[in-house]
N, C-alpha and C. Protein backbone atom coordinates (compact mmCIF):
# COMPACT_ATOMS: atom_id res chain seq x y z
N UNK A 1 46.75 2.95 -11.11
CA UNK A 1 46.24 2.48 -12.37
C UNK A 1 46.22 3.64 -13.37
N UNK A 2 46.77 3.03 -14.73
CA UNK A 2 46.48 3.91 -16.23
C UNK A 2 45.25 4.71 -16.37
N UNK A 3 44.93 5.78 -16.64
CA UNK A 3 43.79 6.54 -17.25
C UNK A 3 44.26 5.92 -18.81
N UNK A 4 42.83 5.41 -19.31
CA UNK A 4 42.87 5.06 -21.10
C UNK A 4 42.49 6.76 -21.21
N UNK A 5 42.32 7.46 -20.83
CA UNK A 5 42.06 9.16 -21.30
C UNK A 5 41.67 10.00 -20.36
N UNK A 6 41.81 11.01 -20.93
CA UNK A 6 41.10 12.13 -19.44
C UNK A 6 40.29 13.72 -20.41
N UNK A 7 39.37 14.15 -19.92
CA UNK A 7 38.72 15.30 -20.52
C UNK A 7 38.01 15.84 -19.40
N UNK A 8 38.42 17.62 -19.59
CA UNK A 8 37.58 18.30 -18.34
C UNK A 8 36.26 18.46 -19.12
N UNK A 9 35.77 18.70 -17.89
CA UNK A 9 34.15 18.99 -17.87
C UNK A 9 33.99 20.41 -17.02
N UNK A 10 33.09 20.53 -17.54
CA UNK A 10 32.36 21.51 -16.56
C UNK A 10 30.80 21.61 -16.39
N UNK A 11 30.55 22.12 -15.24
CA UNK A 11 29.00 22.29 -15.20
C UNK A 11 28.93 23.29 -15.03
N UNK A 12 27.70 23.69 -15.07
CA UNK A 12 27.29 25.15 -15.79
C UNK A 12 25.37 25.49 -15.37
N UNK A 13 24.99 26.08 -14.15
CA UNK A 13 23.54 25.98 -14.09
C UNK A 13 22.99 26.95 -15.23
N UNK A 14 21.86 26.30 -15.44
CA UNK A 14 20.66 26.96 -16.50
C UNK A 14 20.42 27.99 -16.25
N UNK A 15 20.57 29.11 -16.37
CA UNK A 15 19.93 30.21 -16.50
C UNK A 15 18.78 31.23 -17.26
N UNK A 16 18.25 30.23 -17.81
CA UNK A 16 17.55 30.53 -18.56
C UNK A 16 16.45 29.34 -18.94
N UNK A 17 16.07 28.88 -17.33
CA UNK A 17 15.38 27.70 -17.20
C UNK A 17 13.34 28.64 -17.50
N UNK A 18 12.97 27.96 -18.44
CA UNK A 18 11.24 28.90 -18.24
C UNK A 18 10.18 27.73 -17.89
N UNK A 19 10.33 26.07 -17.79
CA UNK A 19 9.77 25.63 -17.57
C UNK A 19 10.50 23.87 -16.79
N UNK A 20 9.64 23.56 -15.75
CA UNK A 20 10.24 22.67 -15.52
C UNK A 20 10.93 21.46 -15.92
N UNK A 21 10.86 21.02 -17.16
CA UNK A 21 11.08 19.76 -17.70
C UNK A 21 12.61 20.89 -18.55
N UNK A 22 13.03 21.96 -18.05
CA UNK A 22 14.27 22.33 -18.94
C UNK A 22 15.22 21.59 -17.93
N UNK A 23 16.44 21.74 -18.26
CA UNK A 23 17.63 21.02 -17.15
C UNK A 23 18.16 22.35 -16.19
N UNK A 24 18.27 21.53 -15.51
CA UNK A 24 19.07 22.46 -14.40
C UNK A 24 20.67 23.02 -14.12
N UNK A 25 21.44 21.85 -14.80
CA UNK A 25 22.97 22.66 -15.56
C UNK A 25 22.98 21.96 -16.59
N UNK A 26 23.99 22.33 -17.59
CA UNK A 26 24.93 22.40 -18.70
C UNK A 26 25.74 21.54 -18.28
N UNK A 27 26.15 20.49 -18.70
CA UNK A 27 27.44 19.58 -18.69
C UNK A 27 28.40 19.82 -20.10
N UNK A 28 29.28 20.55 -19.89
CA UNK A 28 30.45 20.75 -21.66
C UNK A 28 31.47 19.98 -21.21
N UNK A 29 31.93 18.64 -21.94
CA UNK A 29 32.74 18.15 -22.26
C UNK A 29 34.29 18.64 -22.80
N UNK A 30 35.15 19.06 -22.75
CA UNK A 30 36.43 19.36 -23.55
C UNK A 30 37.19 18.47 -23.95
N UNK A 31 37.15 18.54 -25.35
CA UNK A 31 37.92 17.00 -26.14
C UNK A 31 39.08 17.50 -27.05
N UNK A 32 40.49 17.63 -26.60
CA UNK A 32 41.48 17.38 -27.79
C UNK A 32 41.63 15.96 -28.68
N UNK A 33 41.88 16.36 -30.05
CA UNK A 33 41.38 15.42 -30.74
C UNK A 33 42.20 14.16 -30.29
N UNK A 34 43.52 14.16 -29.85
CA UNK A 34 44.39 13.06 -28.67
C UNK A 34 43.14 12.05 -28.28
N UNK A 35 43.08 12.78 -27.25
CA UNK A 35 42.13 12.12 -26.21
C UNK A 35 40.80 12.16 -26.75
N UNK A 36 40.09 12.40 -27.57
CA UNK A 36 38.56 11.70 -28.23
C UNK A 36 39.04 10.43 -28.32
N UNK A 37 40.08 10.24 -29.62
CA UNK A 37 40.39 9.25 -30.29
C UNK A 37 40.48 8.12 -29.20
N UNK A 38 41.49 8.24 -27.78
CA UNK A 38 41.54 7.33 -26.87
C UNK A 38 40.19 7.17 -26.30
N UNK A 39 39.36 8.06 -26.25
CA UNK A 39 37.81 8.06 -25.66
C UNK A 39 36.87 6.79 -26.70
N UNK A 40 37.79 6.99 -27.87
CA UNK A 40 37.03 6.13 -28.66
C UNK A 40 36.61 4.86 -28.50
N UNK A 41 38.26 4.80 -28.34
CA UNK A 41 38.71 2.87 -28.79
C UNK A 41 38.11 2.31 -27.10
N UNK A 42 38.45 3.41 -26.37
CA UNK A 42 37.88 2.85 -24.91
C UNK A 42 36.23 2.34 -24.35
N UNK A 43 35.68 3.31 -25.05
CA UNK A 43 34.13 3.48 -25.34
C UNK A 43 33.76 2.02 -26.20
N UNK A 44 34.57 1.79 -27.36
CA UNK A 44 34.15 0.86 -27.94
C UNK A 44 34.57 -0.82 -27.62
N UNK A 45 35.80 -0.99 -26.89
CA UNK A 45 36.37 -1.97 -25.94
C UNK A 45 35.05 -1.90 -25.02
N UNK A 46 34.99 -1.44 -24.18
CA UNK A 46 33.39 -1.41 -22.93
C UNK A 46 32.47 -2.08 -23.73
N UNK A 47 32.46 -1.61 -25.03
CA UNK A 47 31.01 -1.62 -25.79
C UNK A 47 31.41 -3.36 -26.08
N UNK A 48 32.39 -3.95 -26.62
CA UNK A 48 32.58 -5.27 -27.34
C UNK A 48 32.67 -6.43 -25.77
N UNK A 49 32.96 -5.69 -24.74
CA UNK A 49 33.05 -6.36 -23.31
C UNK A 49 31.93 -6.66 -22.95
N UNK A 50 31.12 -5.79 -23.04
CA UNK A 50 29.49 -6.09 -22.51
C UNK A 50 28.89 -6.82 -23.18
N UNK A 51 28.66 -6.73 -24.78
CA UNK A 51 28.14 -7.85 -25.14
C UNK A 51 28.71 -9.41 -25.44
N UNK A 52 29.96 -9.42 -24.45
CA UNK A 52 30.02 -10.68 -24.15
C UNK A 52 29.56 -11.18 -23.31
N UNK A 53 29.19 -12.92 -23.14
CA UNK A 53 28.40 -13.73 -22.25
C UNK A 53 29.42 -13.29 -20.78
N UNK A 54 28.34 -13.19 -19.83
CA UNK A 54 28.60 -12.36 -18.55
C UNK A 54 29.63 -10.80 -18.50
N UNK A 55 29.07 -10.57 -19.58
CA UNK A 55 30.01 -9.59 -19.64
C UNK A 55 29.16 -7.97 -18.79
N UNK A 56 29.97 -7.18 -18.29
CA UNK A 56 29.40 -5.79 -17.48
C UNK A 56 27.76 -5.67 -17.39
N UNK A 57 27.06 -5.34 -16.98
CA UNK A 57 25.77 -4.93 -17.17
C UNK A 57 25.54 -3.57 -16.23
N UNK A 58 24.82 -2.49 -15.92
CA UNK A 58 24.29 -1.93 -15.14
C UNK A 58 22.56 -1.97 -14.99
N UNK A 59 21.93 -1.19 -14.19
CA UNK A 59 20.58 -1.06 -13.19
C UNK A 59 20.09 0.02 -14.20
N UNK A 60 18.94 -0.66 -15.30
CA UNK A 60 18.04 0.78 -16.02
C UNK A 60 16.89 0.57 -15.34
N UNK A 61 16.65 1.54 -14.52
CA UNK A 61 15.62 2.19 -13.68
C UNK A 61 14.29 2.29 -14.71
N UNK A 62 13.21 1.52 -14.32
CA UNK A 62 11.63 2.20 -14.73
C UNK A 62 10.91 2.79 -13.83
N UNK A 63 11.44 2.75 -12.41
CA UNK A 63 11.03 3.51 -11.31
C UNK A 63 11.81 3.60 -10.39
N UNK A 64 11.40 4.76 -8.97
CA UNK A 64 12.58 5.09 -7.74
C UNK A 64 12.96 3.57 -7.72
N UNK A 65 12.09 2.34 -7.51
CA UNK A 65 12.44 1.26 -6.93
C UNK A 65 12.68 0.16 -8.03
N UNK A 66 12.06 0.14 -9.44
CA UNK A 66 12.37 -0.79 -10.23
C UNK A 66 13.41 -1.04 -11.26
N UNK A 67 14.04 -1.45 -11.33
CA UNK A 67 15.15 -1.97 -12.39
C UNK A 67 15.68 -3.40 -13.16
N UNK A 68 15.93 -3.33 -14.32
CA UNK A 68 16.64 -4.39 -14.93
C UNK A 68 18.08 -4.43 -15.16
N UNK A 69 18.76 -5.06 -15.47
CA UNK A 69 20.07 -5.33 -15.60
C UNK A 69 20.33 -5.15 -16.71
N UNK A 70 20.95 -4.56 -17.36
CA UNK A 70 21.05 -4.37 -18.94
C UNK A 70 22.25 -4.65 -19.20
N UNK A 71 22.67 -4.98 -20.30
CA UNK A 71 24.26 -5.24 -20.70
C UNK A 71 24.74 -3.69 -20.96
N UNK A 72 25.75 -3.69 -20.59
CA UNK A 72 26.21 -2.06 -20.61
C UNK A 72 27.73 -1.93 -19.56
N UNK A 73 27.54 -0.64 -19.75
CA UNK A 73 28.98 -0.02 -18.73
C UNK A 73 28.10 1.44 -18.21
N UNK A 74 29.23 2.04 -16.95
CA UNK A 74 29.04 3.54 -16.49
C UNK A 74 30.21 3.62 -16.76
N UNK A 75 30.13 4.96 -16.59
CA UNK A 75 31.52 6.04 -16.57
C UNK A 75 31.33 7.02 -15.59
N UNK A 76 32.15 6.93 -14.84
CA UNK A 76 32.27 7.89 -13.46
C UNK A 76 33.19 9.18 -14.30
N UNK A 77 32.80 10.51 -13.21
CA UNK A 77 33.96 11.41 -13.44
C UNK A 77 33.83 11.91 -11.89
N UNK A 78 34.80 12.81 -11.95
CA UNK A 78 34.83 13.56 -10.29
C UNK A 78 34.71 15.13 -10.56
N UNK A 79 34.31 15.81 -9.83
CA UNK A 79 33.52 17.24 -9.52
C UNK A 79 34.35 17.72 -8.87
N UNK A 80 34.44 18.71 -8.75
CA UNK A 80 34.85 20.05 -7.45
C UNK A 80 34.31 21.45 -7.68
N UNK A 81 33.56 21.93 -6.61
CA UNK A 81 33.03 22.76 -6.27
C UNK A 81 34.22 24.31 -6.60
N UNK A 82 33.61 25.00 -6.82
CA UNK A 82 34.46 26.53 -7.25
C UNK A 82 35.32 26.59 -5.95
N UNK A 83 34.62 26.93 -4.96
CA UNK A 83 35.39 27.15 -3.64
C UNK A 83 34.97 25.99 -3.08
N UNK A 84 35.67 25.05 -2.71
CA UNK A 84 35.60 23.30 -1.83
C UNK A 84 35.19 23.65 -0.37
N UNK A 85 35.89 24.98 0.18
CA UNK A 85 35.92 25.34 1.42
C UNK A 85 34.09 25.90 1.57
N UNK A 86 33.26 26.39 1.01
CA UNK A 86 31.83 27.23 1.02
C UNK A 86 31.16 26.00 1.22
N UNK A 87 30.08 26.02 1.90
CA UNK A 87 29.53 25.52 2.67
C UNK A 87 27.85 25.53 1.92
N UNK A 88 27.93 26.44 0.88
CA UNK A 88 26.80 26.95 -0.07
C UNK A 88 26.91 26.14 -1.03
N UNK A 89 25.61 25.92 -1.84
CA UNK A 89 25.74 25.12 -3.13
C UNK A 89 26.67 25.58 -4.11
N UNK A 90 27.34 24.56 -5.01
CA UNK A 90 28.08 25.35 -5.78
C UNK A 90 27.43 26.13 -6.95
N UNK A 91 27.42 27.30 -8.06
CA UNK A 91 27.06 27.97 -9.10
C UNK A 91 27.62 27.02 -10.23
N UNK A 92 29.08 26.56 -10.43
CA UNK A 92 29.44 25.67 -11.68
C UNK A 92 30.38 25.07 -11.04
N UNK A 93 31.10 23.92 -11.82
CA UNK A 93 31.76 23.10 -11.30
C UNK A 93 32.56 22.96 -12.39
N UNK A 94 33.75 22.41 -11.72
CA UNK A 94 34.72 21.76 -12.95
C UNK A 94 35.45 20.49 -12.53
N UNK A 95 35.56 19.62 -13.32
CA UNK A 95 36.34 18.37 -13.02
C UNK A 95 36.94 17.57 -14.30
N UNK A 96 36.84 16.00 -13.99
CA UNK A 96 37.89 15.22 -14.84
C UNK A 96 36.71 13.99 -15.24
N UNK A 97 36.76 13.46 -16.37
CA UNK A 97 36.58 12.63 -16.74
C UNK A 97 38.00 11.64 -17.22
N UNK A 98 38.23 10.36 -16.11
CA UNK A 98 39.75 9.85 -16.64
C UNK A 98 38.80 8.12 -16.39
N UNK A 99 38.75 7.71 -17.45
CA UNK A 99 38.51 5.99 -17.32
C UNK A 99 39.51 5.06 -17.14
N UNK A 100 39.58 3.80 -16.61
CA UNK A 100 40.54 3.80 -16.64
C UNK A 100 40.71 2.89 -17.30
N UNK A 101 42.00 2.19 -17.69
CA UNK A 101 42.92 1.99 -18.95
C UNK A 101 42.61 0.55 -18.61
């Protein structure tokens, strides 16, 4: 199957975390203006899909165990660890955001 687009990511831990409610990594997006534009129309297709009758919904959590169904979409991406082979948590990560078409 088509990718409607693709953009790396990376993660990135906080280093400069001073209190708990800061985040724990950095997620940076990389967007050539190409692929925003396809990020667009794709983002906004999802968006005109869902609010049709039975259209997509996902699970918005008000607790570990409670949820409603909301009209909506996800977007998956995939990760890989610096070294795949280490057995240790990873420090940053880099991967793909590709939806598909």
């Amino acid at each position: 199957m088509e990718s409607a687009f693709t953009a790396k990511f990376k993660l990135f831990p906080n280093k400069k975390r001073k209190t708990g409610k800061d985040c724990d990594r950095y997620l940076i997006i990389d967007w050539t203006p190409a692929e925003a534009r396809k990020a667009a129309e794709w983002l906004v297709k999802q968006a005109d899909a869902a609010d049709m009758p039975g259209g997509s919904t996902f699970r918005q959590y008000t607790s570990k165990t409670d949820y409603e169904e909301v009209p909506g979409f996800a977007m998956w991406g995939s990760q890989w660890s610096v070294n795949p082979d280490s057995e240790e948590e990873w420090e940053d990560g880099r991967g793909n955001i590709s939806a598909r078409a």
